[in-house]
PDB file of N, CA and C in Angstrom:
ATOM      1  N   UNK A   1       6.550   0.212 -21.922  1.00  0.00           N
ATOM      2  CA  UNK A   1       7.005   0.921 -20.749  1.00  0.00           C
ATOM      3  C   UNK A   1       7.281  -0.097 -19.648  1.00  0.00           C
ATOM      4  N   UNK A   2       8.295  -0.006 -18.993  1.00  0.00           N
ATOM      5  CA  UNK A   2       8.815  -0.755 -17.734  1.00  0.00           C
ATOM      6  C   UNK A   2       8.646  -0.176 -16.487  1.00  0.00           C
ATOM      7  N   UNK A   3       7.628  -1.140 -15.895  1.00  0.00           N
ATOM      8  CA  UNK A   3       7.360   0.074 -14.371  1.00  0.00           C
ATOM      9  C   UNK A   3       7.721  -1.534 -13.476  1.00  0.00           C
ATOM     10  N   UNK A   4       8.702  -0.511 -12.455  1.00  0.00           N
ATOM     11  CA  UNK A   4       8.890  -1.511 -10.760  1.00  0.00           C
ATOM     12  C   UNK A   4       7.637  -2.033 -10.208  1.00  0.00           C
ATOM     13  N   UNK A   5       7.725  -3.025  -9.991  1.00  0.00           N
ATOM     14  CA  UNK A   5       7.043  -3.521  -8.994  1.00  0.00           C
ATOM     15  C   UNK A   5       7.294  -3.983  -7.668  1.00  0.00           C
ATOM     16  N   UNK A   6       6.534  -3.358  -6.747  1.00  0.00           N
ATOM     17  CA  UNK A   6       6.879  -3.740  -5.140  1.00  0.00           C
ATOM     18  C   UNK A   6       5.559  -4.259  -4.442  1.00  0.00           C
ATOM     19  N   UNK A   7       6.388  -5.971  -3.685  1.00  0.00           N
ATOM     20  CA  UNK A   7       5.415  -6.544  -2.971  1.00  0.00           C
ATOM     21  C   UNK A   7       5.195  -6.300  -1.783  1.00  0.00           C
ATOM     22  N   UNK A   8       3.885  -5.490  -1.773  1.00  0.00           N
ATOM     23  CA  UNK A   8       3.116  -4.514  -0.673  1.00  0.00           C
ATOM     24  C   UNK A   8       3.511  -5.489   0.643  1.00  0.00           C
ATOM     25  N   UNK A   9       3.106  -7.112   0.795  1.00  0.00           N
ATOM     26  CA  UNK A   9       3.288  -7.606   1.643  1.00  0.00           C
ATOM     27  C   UNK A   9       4.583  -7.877   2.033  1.00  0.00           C
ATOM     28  N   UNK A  10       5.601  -7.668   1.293  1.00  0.00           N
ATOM     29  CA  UNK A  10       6.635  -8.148   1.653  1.00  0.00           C
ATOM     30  C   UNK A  10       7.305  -6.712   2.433  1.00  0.00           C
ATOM     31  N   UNK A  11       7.140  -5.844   1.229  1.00  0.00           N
ATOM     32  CA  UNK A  11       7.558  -3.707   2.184  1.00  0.00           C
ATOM     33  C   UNK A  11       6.708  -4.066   3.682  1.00  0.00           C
ATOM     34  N   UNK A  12       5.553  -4.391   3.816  1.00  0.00           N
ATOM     35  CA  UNK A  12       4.860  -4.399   5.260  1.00  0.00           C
ATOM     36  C   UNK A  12       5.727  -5.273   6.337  1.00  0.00           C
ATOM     37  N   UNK A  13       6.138  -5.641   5.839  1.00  0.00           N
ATOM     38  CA  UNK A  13       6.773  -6.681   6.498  1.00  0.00           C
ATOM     39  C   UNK A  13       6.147  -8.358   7.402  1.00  0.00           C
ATOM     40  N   UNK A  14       5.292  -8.379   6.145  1.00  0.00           N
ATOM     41  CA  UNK A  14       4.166  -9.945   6.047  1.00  0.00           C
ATOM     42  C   UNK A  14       4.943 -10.733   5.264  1.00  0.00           C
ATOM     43  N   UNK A  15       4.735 -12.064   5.517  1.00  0.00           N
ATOM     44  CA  UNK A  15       4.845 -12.897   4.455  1.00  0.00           C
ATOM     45  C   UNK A  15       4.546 -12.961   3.379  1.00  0.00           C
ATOM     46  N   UNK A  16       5.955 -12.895   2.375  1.00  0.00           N
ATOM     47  CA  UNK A  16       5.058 -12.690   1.058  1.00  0.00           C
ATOM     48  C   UNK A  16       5.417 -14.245   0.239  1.00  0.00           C
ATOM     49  N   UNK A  17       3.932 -14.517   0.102  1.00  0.00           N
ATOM     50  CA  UNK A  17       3.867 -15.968  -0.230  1.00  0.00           C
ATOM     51  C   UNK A  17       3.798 -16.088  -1.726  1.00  0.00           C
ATOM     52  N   UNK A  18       3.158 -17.109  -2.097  1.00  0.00           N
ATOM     53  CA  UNK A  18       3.710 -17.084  -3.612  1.00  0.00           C
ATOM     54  C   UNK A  18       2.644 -16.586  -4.363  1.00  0.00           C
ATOM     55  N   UNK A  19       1.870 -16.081  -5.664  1.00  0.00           N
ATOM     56  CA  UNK A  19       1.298 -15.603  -6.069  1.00  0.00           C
ATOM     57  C   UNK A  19       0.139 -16.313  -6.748  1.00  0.00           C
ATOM     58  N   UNK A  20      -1.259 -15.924  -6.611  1.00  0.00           N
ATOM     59  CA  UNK A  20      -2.421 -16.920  -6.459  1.00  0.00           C
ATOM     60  C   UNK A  20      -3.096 -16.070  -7.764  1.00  0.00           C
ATOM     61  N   UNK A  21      -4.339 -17.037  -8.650  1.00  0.00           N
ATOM     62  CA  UNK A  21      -5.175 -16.621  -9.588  1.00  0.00           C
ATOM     63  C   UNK A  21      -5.124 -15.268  -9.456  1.00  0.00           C
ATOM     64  N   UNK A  22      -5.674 -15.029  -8.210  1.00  0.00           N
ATOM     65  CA  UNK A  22      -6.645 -13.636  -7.381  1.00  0.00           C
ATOM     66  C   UNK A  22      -5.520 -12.594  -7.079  1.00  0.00           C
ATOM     67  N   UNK A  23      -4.349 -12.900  -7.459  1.00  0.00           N
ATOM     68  CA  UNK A  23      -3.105 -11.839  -7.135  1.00  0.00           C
ATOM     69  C   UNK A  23      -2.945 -10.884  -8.445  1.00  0.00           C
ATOM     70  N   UNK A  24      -3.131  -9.580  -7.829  1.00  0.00           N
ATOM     71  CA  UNK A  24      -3.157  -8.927  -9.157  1.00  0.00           C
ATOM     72  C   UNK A  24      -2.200  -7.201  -8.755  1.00  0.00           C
ATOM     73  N   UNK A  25      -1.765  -6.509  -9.892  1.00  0.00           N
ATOM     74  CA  UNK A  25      -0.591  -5.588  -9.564  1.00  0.00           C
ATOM     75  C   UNK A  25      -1.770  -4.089 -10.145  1.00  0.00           C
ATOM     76  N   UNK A  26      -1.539  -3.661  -9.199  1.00  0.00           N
ATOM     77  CA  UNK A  26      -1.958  -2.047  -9.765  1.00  0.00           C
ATOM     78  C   UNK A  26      -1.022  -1.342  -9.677  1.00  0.00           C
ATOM     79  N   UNK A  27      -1.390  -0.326 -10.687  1.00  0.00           N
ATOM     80  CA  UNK A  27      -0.549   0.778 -10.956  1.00  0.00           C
ATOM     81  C   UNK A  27      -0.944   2.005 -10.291  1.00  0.00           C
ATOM     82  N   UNK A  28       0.004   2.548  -9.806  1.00  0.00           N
ATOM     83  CA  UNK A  28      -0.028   3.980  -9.084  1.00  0.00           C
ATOM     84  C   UNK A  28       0.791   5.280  -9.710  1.00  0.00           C
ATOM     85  N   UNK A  29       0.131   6.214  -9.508  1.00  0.00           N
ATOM     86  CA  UNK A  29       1.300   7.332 -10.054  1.00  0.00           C
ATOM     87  C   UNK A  29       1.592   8.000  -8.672  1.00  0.00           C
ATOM     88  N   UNK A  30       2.464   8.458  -8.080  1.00  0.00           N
ATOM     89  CA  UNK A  30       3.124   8.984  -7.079  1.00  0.00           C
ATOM     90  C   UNK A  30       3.880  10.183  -7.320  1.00  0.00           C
ATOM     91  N   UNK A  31       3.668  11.275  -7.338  1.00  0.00           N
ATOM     92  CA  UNK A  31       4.695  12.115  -7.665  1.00  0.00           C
ATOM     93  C   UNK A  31       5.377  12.034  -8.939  1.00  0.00           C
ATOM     94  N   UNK A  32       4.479  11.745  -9.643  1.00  0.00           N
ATOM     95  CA  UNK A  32       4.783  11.263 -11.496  1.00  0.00           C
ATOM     96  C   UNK A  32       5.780   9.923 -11.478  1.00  0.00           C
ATOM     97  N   UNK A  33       5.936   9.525 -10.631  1.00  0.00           N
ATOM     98  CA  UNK A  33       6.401   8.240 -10.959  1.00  0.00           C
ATOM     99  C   UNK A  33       5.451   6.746 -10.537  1.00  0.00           C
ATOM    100  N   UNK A  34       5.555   6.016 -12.052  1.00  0.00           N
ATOM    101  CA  UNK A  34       4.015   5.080 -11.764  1.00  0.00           C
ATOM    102  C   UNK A  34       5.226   3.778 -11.325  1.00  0.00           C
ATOM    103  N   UNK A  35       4.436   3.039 -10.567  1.00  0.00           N
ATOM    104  CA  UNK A  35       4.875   1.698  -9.614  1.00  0.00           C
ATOM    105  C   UNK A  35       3.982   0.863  -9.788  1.00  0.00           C
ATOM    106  N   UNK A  36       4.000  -0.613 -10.099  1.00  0.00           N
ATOM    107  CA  UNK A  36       3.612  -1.317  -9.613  1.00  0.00           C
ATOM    108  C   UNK A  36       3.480  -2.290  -8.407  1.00  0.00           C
ATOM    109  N   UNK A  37       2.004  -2.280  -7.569  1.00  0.00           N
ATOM    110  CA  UNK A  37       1.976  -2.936  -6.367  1.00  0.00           C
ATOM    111  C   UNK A  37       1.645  -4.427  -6.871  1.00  0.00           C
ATOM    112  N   UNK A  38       2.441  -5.267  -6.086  1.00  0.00           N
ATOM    113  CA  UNK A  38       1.392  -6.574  -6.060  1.00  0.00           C
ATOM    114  C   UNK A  38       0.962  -6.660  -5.053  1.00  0.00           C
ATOM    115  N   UNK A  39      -0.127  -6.987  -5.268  1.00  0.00           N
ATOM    116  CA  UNK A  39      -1.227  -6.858  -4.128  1.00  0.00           C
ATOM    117  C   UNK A  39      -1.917  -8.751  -4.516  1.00  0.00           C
ATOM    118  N   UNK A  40      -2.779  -9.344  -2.861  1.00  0.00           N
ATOM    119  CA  UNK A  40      -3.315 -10.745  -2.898  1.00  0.00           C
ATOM    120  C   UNK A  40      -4.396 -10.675  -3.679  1.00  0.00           C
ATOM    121  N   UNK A  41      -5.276  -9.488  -3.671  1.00  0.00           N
ATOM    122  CA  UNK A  41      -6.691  -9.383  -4.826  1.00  0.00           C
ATOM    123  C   UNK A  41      -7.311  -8.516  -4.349  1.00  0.00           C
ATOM    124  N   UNK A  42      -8.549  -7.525  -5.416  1.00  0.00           N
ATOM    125  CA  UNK A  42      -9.288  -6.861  -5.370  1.00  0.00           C
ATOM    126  C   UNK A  42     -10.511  -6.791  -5.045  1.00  0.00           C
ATOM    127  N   UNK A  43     -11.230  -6.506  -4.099  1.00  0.00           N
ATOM    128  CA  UNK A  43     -12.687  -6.658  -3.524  1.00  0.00           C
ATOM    129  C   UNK A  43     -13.129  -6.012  -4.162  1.00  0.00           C
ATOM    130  N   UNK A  44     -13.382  -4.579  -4.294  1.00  0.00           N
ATOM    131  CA  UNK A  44     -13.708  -3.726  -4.441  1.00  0.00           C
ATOM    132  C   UNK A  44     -13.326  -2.556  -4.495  1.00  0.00           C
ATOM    133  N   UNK A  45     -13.390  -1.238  -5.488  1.00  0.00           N
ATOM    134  CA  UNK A  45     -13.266  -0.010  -5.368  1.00  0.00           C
ATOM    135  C   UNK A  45     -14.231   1.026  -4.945  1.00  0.00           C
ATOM    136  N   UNK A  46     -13.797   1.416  -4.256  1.00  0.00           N
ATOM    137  CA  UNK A  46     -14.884   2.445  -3.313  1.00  0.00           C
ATOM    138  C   UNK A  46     -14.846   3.571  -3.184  1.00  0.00           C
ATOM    139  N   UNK A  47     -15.339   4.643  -3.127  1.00  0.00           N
ATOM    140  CA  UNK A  47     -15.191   5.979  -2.507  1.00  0.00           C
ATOM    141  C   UNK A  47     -15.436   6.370  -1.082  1.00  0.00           C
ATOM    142  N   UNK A  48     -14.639   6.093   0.202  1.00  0.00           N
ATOM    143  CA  UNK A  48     -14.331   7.197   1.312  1.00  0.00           C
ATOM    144  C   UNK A  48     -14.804   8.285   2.080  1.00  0.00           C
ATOM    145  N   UNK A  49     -16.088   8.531   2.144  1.00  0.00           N
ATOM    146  CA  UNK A  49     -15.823  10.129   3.044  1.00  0.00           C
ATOM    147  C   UNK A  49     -14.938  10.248   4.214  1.00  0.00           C
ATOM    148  N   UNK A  50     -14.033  11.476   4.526  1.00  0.00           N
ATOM    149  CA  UNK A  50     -13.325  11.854   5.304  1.00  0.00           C
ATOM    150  C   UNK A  50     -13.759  11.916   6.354  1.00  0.00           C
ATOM    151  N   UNK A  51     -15.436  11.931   6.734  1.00  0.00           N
ATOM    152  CA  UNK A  51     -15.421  11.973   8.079  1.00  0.00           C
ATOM    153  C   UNK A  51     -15.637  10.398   8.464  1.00  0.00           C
ATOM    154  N   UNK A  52     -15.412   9.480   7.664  1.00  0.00           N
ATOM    155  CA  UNK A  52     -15.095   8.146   8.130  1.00  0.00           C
ATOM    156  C   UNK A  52     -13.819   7.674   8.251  1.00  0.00           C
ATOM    157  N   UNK A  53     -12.624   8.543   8.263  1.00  0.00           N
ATOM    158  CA  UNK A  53     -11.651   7.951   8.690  1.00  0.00           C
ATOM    159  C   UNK A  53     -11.129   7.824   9.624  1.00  0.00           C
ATOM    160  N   UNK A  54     -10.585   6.992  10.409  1.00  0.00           N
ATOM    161  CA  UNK A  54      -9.427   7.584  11.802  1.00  0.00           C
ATOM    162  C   UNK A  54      -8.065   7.457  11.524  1.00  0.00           C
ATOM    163  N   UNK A  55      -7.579   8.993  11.664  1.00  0.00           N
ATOM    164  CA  UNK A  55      -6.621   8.665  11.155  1.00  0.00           C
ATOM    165  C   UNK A  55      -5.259   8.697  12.485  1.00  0.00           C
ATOM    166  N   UNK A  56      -6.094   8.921  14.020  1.00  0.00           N
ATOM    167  CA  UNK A  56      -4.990   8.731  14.910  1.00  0.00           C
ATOM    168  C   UNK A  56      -5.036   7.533  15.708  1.00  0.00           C
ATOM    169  N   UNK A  57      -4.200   7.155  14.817  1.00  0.00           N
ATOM    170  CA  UNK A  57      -3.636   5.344  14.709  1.00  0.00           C
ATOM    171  C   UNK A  57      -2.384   5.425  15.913  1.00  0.00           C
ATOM    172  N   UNK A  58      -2.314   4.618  17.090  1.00  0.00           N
ATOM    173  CA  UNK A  58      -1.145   4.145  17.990  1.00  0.00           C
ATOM    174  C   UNK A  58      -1.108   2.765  17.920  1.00  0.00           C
ATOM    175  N   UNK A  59       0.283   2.123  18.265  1.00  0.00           N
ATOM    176  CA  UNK A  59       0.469   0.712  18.825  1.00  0.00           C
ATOM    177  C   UNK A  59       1.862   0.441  18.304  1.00  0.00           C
ATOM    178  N   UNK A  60       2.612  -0.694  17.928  1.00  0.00           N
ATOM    179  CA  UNK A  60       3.694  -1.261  18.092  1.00  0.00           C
ATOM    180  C   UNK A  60       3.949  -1.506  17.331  1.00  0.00           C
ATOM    181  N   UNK A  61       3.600  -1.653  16.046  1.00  0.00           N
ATOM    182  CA  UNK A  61       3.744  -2.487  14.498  1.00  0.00           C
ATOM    183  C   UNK A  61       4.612  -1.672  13.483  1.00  0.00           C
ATOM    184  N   UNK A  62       5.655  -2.120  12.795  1.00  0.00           N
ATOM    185  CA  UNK A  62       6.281  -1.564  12.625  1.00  0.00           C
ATOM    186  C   UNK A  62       5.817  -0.835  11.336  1.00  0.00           C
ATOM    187  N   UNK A  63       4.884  -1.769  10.424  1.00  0.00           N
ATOM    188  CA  UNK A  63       4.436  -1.116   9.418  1.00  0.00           C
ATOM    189  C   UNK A  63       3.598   0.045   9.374  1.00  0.00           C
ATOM    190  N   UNK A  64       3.112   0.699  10.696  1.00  0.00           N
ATOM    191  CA  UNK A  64       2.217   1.366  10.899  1.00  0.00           C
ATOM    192  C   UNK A  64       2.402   2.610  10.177  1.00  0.00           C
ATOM    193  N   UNK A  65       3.532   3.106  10.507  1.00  0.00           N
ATOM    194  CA  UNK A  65       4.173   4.171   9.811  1.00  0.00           C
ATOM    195  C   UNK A  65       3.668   4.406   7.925  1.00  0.00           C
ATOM    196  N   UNK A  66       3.121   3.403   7.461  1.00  0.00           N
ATOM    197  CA  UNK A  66       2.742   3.199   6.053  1.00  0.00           C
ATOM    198  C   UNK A  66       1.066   3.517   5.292  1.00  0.00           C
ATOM    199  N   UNK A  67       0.274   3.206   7.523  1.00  0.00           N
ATOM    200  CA  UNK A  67      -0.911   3.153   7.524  1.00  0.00           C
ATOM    201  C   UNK A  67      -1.074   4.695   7.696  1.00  0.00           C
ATOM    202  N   UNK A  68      -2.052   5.431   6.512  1.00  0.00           N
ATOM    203  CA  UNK A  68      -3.004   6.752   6.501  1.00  0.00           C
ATOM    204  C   UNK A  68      -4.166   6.839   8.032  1.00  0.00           C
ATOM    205  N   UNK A  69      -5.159   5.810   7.690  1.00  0.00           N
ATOM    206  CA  UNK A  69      -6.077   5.788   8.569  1.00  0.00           C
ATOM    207  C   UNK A  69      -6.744   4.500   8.369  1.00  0.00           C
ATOM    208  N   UNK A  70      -7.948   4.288   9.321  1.00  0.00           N
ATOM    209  CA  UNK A  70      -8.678   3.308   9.366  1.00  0.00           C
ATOM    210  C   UNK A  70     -10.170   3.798   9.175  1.00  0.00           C
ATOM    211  N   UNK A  71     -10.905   2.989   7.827  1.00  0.00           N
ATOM    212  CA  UNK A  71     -12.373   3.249   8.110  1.00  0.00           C
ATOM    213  C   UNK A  71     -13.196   2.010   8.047  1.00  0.00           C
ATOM    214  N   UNK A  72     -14.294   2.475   8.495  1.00  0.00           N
ATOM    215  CA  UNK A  72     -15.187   1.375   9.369  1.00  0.00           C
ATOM    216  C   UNK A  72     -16.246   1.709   8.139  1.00  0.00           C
ATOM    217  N   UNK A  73     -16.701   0.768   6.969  1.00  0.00           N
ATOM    218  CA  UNK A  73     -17.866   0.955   6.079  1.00  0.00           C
ATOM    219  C   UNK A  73     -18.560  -0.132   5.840  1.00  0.00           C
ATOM    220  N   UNK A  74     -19.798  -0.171   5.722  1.00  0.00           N
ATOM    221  CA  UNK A  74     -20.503  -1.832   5.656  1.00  0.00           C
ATOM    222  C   UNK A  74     -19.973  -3.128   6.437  1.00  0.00           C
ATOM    223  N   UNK A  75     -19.435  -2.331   7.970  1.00  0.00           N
ATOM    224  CA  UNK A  75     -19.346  -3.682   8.953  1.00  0.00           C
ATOM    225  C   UNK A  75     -17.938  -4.181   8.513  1.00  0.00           C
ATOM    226  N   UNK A  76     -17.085  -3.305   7.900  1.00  0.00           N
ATOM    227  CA  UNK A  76     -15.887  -3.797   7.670  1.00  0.00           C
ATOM    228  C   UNK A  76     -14.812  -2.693   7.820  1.00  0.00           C
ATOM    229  N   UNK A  77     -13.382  -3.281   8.463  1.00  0.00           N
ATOM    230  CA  UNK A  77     -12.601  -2.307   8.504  1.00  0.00           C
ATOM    231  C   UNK A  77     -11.680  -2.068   7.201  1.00  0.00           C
ATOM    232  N   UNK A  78     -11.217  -1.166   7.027  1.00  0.00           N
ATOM    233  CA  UNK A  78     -10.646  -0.977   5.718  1.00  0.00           C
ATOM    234  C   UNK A  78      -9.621  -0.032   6.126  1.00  0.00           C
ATOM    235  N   UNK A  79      -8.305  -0.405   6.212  1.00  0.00           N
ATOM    236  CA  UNK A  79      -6.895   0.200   6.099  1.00  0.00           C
ATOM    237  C   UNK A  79      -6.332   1.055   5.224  1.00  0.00           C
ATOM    238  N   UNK A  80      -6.230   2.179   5.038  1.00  0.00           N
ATOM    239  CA  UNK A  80      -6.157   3.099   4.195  1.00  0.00           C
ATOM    240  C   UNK A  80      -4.404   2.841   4.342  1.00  0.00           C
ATOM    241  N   UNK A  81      -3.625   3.130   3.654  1.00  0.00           N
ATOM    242  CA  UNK A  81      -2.375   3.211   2.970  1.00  0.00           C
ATOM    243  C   UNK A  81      -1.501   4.577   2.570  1.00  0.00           C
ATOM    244  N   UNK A  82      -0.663   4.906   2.966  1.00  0.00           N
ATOM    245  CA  UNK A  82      -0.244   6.436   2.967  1.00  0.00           C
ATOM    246  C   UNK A  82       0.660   5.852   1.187  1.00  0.00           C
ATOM    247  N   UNK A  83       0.414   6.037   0.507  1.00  0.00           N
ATOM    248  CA  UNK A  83       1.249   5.839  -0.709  1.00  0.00           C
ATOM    249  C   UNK A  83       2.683   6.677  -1.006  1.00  0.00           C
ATOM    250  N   UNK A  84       2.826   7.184  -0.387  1.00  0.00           N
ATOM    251  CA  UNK A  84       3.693   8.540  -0.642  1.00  0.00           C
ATOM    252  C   UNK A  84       4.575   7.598   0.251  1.00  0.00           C
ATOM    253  N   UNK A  85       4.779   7.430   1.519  1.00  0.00           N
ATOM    254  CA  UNK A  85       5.379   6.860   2.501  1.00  0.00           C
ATOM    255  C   UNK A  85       5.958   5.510   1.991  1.00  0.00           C
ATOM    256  N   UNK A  86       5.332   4.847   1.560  1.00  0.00           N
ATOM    257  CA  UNK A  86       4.746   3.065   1.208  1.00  0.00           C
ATOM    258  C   UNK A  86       6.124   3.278  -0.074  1.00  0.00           C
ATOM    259  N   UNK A  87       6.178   4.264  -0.805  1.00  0.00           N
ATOM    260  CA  UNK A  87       6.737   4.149  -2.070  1.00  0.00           C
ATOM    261  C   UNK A  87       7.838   4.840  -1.898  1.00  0.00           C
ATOM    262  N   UNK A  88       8.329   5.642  -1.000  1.00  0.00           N
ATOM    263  CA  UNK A  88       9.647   6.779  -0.765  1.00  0.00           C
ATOM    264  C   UNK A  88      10.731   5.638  -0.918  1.00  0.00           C
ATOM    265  N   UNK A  89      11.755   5.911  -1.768  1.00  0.00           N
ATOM    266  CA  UNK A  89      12.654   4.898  -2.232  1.00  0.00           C
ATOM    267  C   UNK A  89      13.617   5.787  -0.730  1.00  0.00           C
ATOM    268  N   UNK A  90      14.770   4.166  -0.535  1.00  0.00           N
ATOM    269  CA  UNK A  90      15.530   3.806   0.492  1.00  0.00           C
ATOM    270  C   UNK A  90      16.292   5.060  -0.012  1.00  0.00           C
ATOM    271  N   UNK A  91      16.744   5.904   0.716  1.00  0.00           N
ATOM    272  CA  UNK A  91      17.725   6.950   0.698  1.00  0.00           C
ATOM    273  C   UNK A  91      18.907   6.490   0.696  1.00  0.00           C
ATOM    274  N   UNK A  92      19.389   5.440   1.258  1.00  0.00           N
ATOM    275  CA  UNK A  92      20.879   4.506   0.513  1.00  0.00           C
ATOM    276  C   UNK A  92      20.861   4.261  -0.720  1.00  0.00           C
ATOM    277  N   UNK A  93      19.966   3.968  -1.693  1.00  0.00           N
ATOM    278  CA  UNK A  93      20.238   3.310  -2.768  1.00  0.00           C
ATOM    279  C   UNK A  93      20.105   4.264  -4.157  1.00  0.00           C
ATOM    280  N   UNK A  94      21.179   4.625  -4.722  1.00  0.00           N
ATOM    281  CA  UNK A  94      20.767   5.163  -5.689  1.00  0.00           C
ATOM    282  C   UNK A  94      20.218   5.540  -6.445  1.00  0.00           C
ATOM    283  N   UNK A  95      19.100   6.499  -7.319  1.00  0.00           N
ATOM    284  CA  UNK A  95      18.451   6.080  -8.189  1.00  0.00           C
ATOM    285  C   UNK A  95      18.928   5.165  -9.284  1.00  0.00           C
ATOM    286  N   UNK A  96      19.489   4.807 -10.347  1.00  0.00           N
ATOM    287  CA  UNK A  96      19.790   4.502 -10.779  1.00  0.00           C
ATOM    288  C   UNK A  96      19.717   2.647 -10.357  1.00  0.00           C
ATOM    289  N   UNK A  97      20.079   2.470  -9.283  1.00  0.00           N
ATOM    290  CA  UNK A  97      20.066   1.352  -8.831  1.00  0.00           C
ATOM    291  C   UNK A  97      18.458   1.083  -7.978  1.00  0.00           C
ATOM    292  N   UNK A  98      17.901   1.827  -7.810  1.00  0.00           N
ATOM    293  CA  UNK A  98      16.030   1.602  -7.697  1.00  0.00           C
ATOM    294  C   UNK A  98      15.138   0.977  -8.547  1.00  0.00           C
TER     295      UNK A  98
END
């Protein structure tokens, strides 16, 4: 099976530098269609409660629009990711050409 891959840092609009040991691609399913992210590396997988998120996010950044919410767990912030948003293919470009 052939699945796309898109570099999370590069859609954010970060530098996307070149790819290290610790760089690794997960797979997502989205609306039945699976994608691959490359992502810089994996800390950890975690589970969330909802009343730790914030999810009314303001400021200037353009990627923000991509960001779900922010939670605060073990003294660390953690950026939640709207996937749905992050993955909505360019409405110019064909499928076919996606």
């Amino acid at each position: 099976m052939i699945v796309p891959v898109i570099d999370v840092k590069e859609k954010l609009g970060f530098n996307s530098g070149m790819e290290s040991q610790k760089s690794r691609i997960l797979v997502t399913d989205v609306d039945g269609k699976l994608t691959g992210l490359l992502i810089d590396e994996v800390d950890q997988v975690m589970r969330i409660p909802l009343k730790d998120i914030e999810a009314n996010l303001s400021g200037g950044l353009e990627s923000l629009e991509y960001i779900k919410g922010v939670a605060k767990t073990s003294g660390k912030l953690i950026v939640l990711l709207d996937m749905q948003k992050l993955l909505r293919y360019d409405s110019s470009i064909s499928p076919s050409e996606a």
